[in-house]
N, C-alpha and C. Protein backbone atom coordinates (compact mmCIF):
# COMPACT_ATOMS: atom_id res chain seq x y z
N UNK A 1 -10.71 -16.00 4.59
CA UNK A 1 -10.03 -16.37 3.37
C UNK A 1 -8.93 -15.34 3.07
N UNK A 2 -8.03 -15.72 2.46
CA UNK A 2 -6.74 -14.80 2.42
C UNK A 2 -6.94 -14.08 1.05
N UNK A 3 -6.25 -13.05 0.89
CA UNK A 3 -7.16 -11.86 -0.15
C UNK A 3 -5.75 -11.15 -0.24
N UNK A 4 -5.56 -10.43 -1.91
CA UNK A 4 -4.44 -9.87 -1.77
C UNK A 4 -5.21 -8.18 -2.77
N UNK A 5 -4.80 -7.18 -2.38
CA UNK A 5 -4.81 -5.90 -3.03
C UNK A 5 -3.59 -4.74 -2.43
N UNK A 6 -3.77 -4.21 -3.90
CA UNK A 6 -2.77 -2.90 -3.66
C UNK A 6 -3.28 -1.61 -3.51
N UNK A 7 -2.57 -1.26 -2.84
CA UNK A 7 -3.01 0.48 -2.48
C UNK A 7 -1.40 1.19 -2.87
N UNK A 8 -2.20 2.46 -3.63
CA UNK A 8 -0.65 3.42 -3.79
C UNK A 8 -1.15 4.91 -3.13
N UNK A 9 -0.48 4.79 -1.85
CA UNK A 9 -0.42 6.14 -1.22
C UNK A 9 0.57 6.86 -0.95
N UNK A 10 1.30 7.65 -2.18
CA UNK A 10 2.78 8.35 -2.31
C UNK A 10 3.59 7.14 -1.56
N UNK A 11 4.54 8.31 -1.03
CA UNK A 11 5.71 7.16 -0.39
C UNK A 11 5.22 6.08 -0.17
N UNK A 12 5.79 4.65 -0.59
CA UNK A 12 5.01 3.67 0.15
C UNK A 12 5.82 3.01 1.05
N UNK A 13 6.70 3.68 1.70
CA UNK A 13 7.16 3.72 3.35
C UNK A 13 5.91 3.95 4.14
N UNK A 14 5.41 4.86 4.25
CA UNK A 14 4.25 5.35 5.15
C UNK A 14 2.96 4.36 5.20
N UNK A 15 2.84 3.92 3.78
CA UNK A 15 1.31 3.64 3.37
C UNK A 15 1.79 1.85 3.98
N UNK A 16 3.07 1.67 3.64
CA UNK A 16 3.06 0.22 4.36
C UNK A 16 2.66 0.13 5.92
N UNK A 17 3.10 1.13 6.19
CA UNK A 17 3.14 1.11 7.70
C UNK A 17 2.06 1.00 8.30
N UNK A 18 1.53 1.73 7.75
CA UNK A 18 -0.22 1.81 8.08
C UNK A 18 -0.81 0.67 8.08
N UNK A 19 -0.79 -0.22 6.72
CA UNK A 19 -1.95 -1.73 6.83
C UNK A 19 -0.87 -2.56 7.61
N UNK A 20 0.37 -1.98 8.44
CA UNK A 20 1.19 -3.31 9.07
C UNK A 20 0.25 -3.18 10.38
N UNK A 21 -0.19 -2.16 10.74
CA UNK A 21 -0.65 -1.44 11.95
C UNK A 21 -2.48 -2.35 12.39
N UNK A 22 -2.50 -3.09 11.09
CA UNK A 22 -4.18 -3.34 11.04
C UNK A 22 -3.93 -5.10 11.77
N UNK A 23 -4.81 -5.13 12.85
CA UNK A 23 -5.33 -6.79 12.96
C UNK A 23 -5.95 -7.01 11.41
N UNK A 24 -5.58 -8.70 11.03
CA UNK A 24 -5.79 -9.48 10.20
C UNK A 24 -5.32 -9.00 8.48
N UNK A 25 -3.95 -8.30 8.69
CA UNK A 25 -2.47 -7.89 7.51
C UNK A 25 -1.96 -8.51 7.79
N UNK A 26 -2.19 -9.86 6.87
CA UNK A 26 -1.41 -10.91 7.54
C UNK A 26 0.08 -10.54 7.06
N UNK A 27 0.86 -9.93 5.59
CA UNK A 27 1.67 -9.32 5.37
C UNK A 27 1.56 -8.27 4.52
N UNK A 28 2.83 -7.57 4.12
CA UNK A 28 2.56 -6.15 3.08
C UNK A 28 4.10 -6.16 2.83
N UNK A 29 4.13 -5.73 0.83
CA UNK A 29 5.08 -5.64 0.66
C UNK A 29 5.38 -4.76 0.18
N UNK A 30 6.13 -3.50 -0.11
CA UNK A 30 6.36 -2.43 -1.12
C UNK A 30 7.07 -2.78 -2.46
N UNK A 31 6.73 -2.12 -3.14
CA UNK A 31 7.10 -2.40 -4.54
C UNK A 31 6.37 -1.31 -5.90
N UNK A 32 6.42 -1.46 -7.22
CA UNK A 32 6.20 -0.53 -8.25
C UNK A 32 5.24 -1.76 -9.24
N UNK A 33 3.90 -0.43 -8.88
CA UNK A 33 2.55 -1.10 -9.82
C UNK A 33 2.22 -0.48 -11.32
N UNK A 34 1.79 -1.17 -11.94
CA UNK A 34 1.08 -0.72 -13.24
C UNK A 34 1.90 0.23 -13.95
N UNK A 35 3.52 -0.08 -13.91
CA UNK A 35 3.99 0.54 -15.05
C UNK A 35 4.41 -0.07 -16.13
N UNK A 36 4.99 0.47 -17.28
CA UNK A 36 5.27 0.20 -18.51
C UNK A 36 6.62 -0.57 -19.20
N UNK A 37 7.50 -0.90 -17.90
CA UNK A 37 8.92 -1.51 -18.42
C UNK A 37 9.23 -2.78 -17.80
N UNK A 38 9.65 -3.49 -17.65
CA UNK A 38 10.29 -4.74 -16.74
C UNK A 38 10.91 -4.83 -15.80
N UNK A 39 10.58 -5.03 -14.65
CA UNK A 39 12.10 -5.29 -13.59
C UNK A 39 12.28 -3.59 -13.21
N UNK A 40 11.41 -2.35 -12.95
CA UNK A 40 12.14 -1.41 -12.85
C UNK A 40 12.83 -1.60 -11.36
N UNK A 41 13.50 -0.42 -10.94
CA UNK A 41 14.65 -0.34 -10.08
C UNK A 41 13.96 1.41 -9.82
N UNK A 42 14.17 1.35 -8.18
CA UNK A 42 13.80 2.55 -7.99
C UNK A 42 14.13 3.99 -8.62
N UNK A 43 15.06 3.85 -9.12
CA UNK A 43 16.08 4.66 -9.20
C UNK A 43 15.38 5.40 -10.80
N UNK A 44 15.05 4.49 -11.68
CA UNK A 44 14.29 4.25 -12.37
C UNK A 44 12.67 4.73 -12.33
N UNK A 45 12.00 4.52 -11.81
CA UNK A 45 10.75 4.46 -11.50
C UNK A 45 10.75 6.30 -11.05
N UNK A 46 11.70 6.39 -10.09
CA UNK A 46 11.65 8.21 -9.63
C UNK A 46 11.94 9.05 -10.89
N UNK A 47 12.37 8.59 -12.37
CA UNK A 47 12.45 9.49 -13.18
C UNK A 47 11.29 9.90 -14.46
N UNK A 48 9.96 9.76 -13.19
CA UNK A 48 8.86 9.91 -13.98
C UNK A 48 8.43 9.60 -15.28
N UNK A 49 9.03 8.28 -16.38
CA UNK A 49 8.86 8.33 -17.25
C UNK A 49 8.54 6.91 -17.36
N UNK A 50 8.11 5.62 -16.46
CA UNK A 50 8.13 4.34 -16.54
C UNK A 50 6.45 4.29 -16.12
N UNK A 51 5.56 5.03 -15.65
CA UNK A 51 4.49 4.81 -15.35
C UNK A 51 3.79 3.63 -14.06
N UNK A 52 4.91 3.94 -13.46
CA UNK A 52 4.90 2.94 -11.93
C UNK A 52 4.61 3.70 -11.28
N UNK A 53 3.49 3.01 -10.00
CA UNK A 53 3.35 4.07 -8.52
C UNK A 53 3.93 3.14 -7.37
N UNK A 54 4.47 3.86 -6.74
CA UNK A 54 5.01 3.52 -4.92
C UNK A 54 3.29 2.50 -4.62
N UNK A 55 4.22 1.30 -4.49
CA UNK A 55 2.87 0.41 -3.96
C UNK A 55 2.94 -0.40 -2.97
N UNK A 56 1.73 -0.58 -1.99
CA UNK A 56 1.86 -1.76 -1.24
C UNK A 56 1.19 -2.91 -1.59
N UNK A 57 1.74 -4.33 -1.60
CA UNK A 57 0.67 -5.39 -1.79
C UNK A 57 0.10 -5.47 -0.20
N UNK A 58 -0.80 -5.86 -0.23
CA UNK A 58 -1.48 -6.28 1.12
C UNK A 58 -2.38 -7.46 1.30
N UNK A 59 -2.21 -8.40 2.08
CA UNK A 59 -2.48 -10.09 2.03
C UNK A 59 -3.14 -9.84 3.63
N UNK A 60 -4.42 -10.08 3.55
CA UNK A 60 -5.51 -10.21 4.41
C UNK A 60 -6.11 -10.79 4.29
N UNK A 61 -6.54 -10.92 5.59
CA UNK A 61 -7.83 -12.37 6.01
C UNK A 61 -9.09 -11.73 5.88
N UNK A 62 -9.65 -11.78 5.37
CA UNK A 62 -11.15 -11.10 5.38
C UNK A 62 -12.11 -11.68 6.20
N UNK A 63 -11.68 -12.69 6.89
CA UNK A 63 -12.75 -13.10 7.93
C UNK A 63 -12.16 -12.11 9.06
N UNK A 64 -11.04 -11.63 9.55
CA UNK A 64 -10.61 -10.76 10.36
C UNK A 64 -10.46 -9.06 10.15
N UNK A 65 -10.81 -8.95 8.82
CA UNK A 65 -11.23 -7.67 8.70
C UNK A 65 -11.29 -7.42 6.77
N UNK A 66 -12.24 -6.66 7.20
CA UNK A 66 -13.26 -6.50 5.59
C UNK A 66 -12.52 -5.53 4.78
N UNK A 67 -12.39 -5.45 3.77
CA UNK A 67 -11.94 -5.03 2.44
C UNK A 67 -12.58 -3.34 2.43
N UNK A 68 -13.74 -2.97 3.19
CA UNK A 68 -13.75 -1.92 3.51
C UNK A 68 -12.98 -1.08 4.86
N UNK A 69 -12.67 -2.05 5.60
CA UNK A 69 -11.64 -1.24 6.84
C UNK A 69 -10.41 -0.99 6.05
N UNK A 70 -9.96 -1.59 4.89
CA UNK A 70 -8.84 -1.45 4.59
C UNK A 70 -8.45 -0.31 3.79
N UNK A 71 -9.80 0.21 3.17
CA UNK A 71 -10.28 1.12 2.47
C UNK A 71 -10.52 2.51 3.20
N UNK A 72 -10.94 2.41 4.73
CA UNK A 72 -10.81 3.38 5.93
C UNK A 72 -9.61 3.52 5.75
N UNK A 73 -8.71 2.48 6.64
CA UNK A 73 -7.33 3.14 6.77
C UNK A 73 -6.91 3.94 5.65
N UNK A 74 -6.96 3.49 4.41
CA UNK A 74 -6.33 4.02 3.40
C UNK A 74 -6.49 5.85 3.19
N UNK A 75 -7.86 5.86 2.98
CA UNK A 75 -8.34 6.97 2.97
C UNK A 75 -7.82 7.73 4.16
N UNK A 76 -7.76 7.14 5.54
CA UNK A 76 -7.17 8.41 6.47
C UNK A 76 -6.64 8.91 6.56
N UNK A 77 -5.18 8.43 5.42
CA UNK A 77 -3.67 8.75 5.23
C UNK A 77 -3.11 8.94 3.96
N UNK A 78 -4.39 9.43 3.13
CA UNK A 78 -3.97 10.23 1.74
C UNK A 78 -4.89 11.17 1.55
N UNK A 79 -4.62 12.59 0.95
CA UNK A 79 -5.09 13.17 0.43
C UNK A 79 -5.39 13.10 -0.97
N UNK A 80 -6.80 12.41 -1.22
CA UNK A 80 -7.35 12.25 -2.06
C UNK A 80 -7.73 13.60 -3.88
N UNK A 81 -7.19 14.34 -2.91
CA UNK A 81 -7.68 15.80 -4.24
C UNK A 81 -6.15 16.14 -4.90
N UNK A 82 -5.27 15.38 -4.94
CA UNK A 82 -4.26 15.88 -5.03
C UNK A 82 -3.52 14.62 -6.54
N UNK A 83 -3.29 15.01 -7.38
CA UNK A 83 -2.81 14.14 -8.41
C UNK A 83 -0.97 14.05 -8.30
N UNK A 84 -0.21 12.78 -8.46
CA UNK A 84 1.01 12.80 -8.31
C UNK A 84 1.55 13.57 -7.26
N UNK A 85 1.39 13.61 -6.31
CA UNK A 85 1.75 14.46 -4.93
C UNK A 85 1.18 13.97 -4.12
N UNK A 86 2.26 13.25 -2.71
CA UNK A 86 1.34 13.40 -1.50
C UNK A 86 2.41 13.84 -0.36
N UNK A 87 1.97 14.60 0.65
CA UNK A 87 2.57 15.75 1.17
C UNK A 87 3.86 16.46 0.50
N UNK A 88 5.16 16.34 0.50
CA UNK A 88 6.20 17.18 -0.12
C UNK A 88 6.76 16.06 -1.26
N UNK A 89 6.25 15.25 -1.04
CA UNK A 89 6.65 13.86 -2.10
C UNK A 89 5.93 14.47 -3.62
N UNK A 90 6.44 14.88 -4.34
CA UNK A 90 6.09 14.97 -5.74
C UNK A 90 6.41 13.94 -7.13
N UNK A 91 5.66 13.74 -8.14
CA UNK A 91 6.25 12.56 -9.43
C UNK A 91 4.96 11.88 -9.33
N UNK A 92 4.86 11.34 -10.47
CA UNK A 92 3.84 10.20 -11.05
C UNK A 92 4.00 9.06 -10.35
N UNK A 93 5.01 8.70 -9.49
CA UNK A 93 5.62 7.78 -8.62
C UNK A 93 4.72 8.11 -7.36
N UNK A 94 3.96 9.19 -6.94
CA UNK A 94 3.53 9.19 -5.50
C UNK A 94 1.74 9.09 -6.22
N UNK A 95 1.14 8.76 -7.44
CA UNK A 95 0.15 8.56 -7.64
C UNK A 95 -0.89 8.03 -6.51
N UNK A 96 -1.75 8.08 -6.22
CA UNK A 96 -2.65 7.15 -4.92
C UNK A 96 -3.45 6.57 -6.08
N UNK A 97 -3.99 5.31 -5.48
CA UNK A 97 -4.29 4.44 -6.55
C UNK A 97 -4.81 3.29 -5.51
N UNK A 98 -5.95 2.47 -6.30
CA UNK A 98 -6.56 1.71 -5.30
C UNK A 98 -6.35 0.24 -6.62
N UNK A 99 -5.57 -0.73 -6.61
CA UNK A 99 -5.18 -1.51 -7.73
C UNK A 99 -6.04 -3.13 -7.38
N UNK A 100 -6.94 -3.49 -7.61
CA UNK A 100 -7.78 -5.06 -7.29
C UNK A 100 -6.93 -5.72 -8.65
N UNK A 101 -7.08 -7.08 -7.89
CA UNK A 101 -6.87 -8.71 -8.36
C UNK A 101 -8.02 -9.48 -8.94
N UNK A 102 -9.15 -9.10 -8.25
CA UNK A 102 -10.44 -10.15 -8.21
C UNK A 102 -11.62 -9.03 -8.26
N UNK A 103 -11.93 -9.64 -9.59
CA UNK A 103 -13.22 -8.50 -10.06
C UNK A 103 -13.76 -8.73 -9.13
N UNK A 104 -14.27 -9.88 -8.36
CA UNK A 104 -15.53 -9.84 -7.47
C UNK A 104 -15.56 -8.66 -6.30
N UNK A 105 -13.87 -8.02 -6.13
CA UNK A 105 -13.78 -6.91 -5.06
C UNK A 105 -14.09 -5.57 -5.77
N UNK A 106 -14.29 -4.89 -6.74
CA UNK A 106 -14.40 -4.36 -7.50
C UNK A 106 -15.87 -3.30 -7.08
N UNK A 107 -17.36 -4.26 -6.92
CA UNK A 107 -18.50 -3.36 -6.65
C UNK A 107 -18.03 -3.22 -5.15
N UNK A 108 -17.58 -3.30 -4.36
CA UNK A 108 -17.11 -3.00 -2.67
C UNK A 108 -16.45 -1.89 -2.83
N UNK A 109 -15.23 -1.86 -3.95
CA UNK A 109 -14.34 -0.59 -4.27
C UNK A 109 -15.25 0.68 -4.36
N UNK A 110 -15.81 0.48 -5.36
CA UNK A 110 -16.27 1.41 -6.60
C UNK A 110 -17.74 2.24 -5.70
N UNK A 111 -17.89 1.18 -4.84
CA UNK A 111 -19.07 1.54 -4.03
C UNK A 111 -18.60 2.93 -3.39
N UNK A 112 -17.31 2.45 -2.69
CA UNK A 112 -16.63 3.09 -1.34
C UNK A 112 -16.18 4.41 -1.92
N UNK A 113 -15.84 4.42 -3.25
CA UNK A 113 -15.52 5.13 -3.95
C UNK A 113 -16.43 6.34 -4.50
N UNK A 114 -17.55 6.31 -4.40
CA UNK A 114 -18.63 6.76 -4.86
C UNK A 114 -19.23 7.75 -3.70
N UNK A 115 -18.90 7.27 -2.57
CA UNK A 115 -18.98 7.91 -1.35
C UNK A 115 -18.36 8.70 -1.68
N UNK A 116 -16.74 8.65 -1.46
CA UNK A 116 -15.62 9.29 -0.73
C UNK A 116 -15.89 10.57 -1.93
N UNK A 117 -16.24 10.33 -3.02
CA UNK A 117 -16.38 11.96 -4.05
C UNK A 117 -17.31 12.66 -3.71
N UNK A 118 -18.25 12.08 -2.82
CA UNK A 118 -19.63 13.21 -2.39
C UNK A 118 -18.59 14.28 -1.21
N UNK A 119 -17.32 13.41 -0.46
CA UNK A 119 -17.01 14.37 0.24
C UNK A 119 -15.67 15.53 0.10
N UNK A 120 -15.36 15.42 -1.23
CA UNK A 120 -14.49 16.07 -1.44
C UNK A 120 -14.89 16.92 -3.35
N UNK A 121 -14.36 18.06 -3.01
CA UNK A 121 -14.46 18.74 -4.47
C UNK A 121 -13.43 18.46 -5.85
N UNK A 122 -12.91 17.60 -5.37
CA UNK A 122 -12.15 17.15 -6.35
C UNK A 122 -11.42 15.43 -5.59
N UNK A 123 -11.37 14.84 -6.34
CA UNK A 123 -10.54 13.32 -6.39
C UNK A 123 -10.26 12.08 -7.54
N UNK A 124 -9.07 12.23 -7.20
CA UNK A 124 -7.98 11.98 -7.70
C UNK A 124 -7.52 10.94 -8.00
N UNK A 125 -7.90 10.04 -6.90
CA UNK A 125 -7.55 8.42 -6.78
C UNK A 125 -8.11 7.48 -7.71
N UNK A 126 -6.74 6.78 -7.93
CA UNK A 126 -7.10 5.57 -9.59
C UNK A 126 -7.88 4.56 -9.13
N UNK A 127 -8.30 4.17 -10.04
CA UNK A 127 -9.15 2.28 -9.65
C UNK A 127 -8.97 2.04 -10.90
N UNK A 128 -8.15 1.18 -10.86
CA UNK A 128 -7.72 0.13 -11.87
C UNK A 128 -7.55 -1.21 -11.23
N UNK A 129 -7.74 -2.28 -12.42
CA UNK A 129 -7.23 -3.84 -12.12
C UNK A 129 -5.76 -3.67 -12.20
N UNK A 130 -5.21 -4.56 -11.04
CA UNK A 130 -3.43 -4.64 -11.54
C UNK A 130 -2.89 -4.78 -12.43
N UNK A 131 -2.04 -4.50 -13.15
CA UNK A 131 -1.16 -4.76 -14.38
C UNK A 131 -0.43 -5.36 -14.12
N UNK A 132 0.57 -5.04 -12.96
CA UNK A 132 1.35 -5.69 -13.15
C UNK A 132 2.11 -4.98 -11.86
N UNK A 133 3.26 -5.59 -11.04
CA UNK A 133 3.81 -5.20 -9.42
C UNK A 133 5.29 -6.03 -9.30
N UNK A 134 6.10 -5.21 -8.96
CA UNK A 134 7.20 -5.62 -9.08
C UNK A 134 7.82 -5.37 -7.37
N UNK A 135 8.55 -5.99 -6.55
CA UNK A 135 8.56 -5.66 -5.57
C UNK A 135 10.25 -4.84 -5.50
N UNK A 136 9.67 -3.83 -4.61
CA UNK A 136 11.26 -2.96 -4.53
C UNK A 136 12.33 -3.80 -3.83
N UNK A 137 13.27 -3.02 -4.08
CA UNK A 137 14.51 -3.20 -3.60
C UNK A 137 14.25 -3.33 -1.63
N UNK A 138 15.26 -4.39 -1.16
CA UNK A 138 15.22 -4.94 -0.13
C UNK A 138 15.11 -3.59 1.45
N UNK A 139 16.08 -2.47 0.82
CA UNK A 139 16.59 -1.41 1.80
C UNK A 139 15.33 -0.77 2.33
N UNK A 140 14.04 -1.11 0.65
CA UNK A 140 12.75 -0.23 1.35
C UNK A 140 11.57 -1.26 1.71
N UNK A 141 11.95 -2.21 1.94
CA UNK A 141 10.97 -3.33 2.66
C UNK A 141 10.87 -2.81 4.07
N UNK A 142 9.66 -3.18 4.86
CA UNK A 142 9.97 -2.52 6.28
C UNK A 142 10.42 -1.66 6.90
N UNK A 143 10.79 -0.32 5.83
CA UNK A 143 11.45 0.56 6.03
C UNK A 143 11.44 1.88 7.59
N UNK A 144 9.96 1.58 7.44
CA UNK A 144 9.69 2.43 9.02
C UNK A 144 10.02 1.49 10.00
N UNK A 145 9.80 0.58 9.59
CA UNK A 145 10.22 -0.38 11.13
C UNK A 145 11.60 -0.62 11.65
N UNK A 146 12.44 -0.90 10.24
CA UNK A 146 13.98 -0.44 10.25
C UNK A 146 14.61 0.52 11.13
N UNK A 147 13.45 1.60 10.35
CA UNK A 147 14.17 3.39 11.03
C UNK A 147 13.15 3.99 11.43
N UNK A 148 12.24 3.91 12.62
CA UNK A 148 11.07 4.68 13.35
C UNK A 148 11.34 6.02 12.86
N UNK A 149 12.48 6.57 12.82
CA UNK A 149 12.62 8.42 12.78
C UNK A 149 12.35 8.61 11.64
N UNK A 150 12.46 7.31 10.81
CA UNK A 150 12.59 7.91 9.48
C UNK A 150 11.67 8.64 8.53
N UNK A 151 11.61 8.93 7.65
CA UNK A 151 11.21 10.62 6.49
C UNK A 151 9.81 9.73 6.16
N UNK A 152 8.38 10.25 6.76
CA UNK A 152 7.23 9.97 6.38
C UNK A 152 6.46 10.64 6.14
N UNK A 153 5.19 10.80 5.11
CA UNK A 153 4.49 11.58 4.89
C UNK A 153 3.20 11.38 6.02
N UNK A 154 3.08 10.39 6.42
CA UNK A 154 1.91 9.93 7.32
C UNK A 154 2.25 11.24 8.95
N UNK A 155 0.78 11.47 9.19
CA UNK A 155 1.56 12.32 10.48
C UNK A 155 1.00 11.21 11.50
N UNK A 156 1.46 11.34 12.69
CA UNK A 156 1.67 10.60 14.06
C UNK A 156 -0.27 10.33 14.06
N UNK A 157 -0.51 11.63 13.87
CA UNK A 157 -2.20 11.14 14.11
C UNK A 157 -3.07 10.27 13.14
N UNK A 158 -2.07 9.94 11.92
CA UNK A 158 -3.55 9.77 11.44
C UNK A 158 -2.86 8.10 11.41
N UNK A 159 -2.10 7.57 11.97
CA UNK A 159 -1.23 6.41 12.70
C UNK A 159 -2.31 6.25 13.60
N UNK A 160 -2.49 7.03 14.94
CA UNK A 160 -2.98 6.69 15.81
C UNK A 160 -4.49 6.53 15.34
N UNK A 161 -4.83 7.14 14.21
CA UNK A 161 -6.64 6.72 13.58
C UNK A 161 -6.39 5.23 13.35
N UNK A 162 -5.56 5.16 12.61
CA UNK A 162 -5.61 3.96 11.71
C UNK A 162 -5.58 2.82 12.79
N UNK A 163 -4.90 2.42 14.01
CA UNK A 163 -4.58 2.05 15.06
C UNK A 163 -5.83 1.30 16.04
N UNK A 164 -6.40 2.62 15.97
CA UNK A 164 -8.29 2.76 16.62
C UNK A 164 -9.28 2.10 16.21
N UNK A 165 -9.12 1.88 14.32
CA UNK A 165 -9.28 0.69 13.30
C UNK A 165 -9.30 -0.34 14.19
N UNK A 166 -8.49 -0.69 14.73
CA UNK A 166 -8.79 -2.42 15.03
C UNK A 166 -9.77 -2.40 16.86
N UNK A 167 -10.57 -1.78 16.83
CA UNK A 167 -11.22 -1.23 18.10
C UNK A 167 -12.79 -1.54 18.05
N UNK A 168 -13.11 -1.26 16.33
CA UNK A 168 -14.13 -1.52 15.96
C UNK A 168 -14.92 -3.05 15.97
């Protein structure tokens, strides 16, 4: 069945790249979640005062892979202890944030979630229902795929984790 959730892992150049990388993403779009104004514009959104995070939507088949692999990848490629910052990316704009549609995904989240704090001394990451998602500007759609060289917080390895994901 086709299933849609957002993940905000800083840049969301990187964090797209990652669920493009997964068997059964069927697509992913970048764009600005759960802030406070209409229609923002990136430009906008980077001046920390609109309450939007760098987001990906992500549209999966869950008969081809479960709402917890997606939740692996995620986790492999953020640092979870870290508030508004992920690697040199700083602002309320690089928030990590785990955003559901459908309460029924919610005890799967919250579960996964419950884990991931036994393994770290501090975390950071939101769980909220969506508010609301606006999709960015066209230049940062597909943006790694556009420009392979281009400026990512993700390093090469934790690509090649996420990758290994579909192995299982």
């Amino acid at each position: 069945m086709k299933k849609v959730i957002y993940f905000a892992g800083g840049c969301f150049w990187g964090t797209q790249r990652v669920f493009q990388l997964l068997d059964g993403v069927l697509t992913t779009r970048v764009g600005y979640a759960n802030g406070n104004t209409l229609n923002p514009t990136y430009k906008e959104v980077c001046t920390d005062t609109t309450g939007f995070r760098e987001t990906v939507e992500v549209t999966y088949d869950d008969s081809l892979i479960p709402l917890t692999t997606l939740l692996d990848a995620y986790f492999l490629c953020v640092d979870p202890t870290v508030k508004n910052r992920q690697g040199h990316d700083i602002g309320s704009q690089y928030q990590t944030g785990v955003y559901y549609t459908e309460e029924s995904d919610l005890p799967t989240i919250s579960a996964y979630f419950e884990k991931k704090k036994t393994e770290y001394p501090l975390f950071c990451v939101e769980l909220k229902p969506l508010k609301n998602f606006y999709e960015a500007e066209e230049y940062h759609q597909d943006y790694l795929i556009k420009n392979p060289e281009g400026y990512c917080h993700v390093r090469k390895e934790e690509f090649e984790a996420v990758r290994k994901l579909n192995q299982r």
